[in-house]
N, C-alpha and C. Protein backbone atom coordinates (compact mmCIF):
# COMPACT_ATOMS: atom_id res chain seq x y z
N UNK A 1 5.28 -7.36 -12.12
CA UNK A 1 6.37 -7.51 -11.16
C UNK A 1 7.49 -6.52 -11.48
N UNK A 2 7.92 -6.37 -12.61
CA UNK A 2 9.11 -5.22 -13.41
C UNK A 2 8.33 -3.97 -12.85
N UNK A 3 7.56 -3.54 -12.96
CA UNK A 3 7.11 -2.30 -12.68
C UNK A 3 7.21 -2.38 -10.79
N UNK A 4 6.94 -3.40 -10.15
CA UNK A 4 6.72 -2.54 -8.98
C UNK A 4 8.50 -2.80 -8.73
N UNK A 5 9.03 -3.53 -8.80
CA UNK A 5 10.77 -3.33 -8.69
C UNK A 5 11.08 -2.37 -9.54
N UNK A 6 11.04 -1.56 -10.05
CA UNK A 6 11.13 0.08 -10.96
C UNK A 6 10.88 0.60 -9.72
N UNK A 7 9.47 0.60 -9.49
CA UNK A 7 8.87 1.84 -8.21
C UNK A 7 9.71 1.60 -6.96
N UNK A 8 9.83 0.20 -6.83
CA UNK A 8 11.10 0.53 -5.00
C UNK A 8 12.17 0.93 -5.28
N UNK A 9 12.60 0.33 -6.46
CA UNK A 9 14.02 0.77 -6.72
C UNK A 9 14.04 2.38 -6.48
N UNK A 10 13.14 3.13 -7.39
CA UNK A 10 13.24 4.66 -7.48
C UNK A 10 13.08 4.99 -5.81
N UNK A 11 11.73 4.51 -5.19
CA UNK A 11 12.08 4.73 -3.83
C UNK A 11 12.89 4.22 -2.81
N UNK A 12 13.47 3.29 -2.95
CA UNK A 12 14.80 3.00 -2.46
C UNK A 12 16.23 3.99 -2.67
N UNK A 13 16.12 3.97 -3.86
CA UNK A 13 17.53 5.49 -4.70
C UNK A 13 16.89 6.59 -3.93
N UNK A 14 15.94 7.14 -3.65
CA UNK A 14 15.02 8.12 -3.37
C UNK A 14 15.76 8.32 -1.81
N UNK A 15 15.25 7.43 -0.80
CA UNK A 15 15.50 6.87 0.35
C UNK A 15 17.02 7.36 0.64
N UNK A 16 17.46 6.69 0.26
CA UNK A 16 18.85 6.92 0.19
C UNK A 16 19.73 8.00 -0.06
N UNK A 17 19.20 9.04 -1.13
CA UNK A 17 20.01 10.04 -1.20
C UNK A 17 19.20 11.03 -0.25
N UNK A 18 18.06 11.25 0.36
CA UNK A 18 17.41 11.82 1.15
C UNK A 18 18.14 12.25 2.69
N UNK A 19 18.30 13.33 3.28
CA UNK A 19 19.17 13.13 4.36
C UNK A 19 17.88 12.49 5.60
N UNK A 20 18.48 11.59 6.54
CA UNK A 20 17.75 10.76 7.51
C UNK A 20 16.47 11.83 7.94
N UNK A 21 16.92 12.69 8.21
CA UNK A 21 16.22 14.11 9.39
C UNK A 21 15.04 14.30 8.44
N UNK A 22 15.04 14.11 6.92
CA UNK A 22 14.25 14.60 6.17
C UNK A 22 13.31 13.35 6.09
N UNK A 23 13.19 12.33 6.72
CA UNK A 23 12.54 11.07 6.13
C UNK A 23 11.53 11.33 7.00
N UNK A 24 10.01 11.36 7.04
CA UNK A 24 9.22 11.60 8.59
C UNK A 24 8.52 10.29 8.96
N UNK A 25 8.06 9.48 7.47
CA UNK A 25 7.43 8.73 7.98
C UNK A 25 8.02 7.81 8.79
N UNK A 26 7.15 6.60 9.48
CA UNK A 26 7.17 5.64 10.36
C UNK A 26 7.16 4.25 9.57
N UNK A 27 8.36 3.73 10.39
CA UNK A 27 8.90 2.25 9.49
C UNK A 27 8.02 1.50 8.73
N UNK A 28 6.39 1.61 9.56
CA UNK A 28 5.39 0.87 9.43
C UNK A 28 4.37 1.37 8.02
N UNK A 29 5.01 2.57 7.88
CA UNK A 29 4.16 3.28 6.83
C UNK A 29 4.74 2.89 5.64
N UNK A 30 5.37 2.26 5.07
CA UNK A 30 6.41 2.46 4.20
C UNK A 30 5.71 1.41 2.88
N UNK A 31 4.63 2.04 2.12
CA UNK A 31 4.09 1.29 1.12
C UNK A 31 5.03 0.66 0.33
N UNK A 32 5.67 1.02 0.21
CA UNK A 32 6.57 0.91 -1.48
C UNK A 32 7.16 -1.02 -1.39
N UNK A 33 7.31 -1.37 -0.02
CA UNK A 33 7.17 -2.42 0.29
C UNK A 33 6.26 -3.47 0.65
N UNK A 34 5.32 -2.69 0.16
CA UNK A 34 3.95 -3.85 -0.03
C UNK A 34 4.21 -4.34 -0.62
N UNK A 35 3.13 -5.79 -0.69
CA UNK A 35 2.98 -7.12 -2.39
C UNK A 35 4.71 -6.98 -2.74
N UNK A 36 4.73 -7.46 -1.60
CA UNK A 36 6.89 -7.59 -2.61
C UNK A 36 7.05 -9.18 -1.55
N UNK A 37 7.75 -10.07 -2.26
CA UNK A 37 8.18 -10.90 -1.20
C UNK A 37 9.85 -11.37 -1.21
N UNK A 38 10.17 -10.31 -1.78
CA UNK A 38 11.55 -10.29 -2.48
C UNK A 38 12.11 -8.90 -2.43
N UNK A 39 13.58 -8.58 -2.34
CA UNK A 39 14.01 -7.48 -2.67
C UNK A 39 15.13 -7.47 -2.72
N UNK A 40 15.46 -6.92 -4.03
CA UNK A 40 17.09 -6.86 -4.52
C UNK A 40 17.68 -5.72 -4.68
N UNK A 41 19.26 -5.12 -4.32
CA UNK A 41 19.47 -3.83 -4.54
C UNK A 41 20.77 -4.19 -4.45
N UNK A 42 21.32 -2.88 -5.14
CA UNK A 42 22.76 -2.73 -5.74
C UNK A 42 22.78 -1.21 -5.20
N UNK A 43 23.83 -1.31 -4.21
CA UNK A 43 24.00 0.38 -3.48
C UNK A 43 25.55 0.84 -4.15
N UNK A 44 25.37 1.49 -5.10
CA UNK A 44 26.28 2.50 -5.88
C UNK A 44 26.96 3.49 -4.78
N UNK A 45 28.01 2.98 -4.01
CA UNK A 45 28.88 4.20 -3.21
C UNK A 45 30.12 4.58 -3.63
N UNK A 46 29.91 6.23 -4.07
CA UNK A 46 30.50 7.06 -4.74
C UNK A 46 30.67 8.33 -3.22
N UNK A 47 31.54 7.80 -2.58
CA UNK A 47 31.47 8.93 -1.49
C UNK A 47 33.06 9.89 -1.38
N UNK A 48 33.16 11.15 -1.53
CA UNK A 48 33.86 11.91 -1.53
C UNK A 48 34.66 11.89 0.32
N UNK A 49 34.37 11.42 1.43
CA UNK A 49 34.36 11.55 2.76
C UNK A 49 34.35 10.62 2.99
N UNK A 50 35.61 10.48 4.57
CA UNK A 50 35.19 9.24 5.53
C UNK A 50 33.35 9.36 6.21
N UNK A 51 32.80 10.70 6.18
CA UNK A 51 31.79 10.51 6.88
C UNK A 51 30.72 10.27 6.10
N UNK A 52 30.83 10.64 5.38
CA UNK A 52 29.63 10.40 3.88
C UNK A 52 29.80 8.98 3.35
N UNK A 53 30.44 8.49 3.81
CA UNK A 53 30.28 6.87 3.67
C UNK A 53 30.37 6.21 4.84
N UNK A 54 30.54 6.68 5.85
CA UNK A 54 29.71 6.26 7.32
C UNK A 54 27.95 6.17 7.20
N UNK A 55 27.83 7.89 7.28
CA UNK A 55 26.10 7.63 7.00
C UNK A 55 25.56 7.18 6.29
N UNK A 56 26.04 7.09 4.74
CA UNK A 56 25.29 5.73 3.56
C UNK A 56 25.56 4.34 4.34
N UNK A 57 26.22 3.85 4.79
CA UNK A 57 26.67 2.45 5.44
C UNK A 57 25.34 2.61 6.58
N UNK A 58 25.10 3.61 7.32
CA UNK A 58 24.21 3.41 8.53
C UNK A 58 22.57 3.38 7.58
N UNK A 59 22.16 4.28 6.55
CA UNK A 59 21.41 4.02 5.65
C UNK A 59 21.16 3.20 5.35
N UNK A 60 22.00 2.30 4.32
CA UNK A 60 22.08 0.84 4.44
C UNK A 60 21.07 -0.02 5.50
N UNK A 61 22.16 -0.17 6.72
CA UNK A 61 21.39 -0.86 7.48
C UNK A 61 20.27 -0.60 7.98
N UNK A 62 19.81 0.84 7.77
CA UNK A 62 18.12 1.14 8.56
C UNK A 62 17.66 0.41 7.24
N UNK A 63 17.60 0.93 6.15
CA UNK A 63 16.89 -0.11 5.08
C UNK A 63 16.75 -1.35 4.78
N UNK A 64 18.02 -1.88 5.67
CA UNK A 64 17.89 -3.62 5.76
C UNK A 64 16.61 -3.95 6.87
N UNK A 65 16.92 -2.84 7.93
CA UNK A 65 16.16 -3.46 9.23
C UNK A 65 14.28 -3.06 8.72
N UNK A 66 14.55 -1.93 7.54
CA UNK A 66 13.10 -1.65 7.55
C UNK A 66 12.56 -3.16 6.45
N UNK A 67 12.72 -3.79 5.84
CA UNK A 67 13.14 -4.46 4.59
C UNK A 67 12.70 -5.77 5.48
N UNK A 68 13.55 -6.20 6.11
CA UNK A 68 13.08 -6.90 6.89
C UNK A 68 12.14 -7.19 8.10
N UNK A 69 11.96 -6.06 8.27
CA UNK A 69 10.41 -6.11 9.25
C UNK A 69 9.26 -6.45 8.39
N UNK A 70 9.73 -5.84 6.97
CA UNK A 70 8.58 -6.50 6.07
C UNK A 70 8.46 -8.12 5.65
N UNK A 71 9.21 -9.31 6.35
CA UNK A 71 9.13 -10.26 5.92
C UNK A 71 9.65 -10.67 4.25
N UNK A 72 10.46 -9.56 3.97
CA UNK A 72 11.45 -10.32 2.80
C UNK A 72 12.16 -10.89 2.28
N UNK A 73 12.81 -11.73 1.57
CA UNK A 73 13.95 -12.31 1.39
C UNK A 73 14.62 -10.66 0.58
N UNK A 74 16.08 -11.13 1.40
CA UNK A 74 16.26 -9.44 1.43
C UNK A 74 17.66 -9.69 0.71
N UNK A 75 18.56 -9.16 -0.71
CA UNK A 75 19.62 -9.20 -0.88
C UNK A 75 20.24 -7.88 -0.94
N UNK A 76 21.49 -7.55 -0.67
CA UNK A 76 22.31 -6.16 -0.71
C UNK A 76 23.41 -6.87 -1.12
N UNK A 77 23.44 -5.70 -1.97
CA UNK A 77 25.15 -5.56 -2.35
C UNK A 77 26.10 -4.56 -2.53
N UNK A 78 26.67 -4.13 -1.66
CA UNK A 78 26.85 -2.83 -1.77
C UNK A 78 28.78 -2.36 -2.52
N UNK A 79 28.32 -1.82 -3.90
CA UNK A 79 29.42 -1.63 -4.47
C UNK A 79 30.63 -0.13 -3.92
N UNK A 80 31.75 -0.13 -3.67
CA UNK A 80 32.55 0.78 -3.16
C UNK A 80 33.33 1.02 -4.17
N UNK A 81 33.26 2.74 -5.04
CA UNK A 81 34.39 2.97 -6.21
C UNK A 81 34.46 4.50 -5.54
N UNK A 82 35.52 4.97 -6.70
CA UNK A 82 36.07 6.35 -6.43
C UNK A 82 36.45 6.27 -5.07
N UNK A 83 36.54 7.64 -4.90
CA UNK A 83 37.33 8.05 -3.27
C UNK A 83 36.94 7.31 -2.03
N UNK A 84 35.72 6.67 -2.20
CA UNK A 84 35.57 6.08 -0.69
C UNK A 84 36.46 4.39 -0.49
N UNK A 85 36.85 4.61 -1.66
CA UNK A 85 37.59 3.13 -1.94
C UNK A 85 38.95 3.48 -0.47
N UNK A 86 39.35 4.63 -0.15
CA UNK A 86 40.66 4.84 0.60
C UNK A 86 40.41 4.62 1.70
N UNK A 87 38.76 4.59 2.44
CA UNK A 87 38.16 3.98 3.78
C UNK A 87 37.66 2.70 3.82
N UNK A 88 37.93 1.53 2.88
CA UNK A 88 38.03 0.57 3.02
C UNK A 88 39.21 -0.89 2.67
N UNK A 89 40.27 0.27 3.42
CA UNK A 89 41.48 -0.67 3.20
C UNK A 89 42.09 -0.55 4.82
N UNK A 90 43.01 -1.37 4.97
CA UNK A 90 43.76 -1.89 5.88
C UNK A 90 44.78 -0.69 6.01
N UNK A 91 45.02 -0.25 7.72
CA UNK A 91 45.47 0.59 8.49
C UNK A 91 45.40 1.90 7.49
N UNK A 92 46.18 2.83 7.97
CA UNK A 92 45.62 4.31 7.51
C UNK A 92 46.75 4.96 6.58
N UNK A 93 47.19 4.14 5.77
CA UNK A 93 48.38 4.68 4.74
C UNK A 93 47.35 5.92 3.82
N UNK A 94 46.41 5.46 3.12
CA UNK A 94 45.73 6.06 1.96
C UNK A 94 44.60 7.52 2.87
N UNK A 95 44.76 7.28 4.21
CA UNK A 95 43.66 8.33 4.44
C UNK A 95 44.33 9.85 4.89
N UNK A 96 43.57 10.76 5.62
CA UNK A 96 44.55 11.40 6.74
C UNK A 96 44.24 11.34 8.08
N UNK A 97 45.02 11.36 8.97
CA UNK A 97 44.89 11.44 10.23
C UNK A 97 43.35 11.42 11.05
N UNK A 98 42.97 12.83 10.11
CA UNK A 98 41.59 13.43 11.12
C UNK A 98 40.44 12.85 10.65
N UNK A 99 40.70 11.75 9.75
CA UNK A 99 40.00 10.68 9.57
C UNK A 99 39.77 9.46 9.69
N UNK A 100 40.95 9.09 10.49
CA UNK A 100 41.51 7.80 11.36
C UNK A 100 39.71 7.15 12.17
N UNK A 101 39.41 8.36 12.95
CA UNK A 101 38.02 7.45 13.70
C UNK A 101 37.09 7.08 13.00
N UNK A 102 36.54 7.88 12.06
CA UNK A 102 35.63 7.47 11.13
C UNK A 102 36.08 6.75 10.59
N UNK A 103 36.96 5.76 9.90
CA UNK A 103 37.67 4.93 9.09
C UNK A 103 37.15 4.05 9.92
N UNK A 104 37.43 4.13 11.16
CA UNK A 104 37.56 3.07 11.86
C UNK A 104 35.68 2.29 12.43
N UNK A 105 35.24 3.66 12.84
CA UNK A 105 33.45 3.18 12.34
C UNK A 105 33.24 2.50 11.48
N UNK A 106 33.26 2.83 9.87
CA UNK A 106 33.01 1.92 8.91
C UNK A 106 33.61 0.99 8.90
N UNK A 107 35.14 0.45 9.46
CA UNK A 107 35.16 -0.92 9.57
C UNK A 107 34.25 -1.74 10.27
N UNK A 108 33.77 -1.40 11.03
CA UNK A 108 33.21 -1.82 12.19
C UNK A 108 31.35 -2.27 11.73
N UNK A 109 30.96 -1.06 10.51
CA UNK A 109 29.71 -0.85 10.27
C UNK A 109 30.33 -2.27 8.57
N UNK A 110 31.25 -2.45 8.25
CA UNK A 110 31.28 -3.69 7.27
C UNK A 110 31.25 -4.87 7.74
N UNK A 111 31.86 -4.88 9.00
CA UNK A 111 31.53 -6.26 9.72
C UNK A 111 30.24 -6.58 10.13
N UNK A 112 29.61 -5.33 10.39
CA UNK A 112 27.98 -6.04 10.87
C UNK A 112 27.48 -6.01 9.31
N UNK A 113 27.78 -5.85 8.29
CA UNK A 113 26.96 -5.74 7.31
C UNK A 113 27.53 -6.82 6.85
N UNK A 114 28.30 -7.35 6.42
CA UNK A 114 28.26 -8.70 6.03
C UNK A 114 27.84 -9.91 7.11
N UNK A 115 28.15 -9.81 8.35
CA UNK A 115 27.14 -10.60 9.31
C UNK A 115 25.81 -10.55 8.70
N UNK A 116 25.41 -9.56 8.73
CA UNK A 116 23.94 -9.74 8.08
C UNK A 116 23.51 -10.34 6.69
N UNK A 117 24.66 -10.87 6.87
CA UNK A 117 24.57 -11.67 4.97
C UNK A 117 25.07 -10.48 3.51
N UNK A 118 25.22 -8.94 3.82
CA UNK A 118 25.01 -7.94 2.61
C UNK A 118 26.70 -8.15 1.92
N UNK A 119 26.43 -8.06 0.97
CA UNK A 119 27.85 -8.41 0.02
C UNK A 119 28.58 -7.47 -0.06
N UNK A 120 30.14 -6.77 0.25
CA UNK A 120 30.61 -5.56 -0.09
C UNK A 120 31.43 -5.65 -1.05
N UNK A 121 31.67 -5.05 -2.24
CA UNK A 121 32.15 -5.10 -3.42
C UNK A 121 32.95 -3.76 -3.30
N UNK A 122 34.61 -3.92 -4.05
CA UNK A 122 35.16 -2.79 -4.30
C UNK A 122 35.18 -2.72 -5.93
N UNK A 123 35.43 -1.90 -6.04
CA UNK A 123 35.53 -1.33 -8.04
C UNK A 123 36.97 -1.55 -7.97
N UNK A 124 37.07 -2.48 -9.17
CA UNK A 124 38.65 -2.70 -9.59
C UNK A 124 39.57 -1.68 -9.91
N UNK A 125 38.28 -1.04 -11.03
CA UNK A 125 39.17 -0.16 -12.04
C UNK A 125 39.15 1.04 -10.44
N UNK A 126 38.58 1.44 -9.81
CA UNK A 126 39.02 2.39 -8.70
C UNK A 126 40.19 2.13 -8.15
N UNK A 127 39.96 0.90 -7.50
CA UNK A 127 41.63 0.34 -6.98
C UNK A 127 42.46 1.00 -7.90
N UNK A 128 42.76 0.38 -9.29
CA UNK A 128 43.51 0.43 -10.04
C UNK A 128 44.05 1.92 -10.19
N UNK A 129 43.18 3.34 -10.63
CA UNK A 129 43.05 4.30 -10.59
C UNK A 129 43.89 4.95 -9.72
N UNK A 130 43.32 4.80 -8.20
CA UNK A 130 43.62 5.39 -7.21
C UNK A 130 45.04 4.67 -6.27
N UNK A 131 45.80 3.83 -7.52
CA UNK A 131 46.94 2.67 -7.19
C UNK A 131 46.79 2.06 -5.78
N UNK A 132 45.45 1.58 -5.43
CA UNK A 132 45.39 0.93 -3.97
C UNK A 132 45.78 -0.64 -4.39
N UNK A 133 46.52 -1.42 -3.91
CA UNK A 133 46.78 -2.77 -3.52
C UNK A 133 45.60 -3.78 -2.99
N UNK A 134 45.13 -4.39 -4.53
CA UNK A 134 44.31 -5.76 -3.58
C UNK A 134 44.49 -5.65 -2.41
N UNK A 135 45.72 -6.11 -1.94
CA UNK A 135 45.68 -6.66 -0.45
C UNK A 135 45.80 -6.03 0.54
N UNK A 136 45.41 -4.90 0.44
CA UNK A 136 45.27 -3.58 0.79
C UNK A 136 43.75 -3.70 1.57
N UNK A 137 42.92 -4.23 0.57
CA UNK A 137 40.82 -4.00 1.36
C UNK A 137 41.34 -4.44 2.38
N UNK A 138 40.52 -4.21 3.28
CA UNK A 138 39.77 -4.61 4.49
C UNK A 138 39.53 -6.48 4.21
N UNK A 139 39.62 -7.31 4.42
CA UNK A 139 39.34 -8.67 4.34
C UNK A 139 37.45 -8.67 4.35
N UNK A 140 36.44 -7.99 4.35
CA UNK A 140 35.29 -7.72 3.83
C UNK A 140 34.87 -7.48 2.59
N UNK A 141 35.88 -7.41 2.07
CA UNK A 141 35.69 -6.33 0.62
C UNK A 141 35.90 -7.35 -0.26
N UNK A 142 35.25 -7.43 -1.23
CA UNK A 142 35.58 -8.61 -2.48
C UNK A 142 35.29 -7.91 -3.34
N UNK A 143 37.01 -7.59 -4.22
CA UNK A 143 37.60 -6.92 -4.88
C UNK A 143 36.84 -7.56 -6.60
């Protein structure tokens, strides 16, 4: 069982840092989710960009929806540190301007992701770092 959660994990990390355009196969092809009736993951977001943590967030959810076509009990948790910590806080003090819409996508892409049950976690010591205010997240975010 340790070994085949090693192998998704790597193809899950795999998955993920891969850009979408580059992925060819078909949802249905997707071995690495065989003989699994379970699946657990911890999504490490380290994003430099409002948009580079848009498309990991849309990532995310294709991997939930593929995850679940497989009949899994499916957990996510997706941790938020460093710079992308400034696109998941309340109104647009910490961002700039020409990043106002995309800010505003990923709010939008945290609400369907915790609807879907996925946990969003911020990094303390980032907060702390980057002097953002607890009460500052987004009301999604569990600091």
């Amino acid at each position: 069982m340790l070994r085949n959660t090693t192998i998704l994990l790597t193809f899950l990390f795999g998955f993920f840092l891969l850009p979408q355009t580059g992925f060819s196969q078909q949802e249905n092809e997707i071995l690495a989710l065989d003989n699994l009736s379970e699946l657990k993951v911890y999504f490490d977001i380290k994003a430099d960009s409002a948009a580079k943590l848009e498309k990991r967030l849309s990532w995310i959810n294709d991997t939930y929806d593929q995850a679940s076509k497989k009949d899994l009990k499916v957990t996510f948790i997706i941790g938020i540190r460093s710079q992308a910590s400034f696109f998941v806080t309340k109104g647009d003090t910490y961002i700039d301007e020409e990043d106002i819409p995309i800010k505003e996508e990923i709010g939008k892409w945290l609400q369907h992701l915790v609807k879907r049950g996925i946990r969003i976690e911020q990094c303390g010591i980032s907060a702390e770092l980057f002097d953002i205010s607890p009460k500052d997240f987004l009301p999604e975010i569990a600091l």
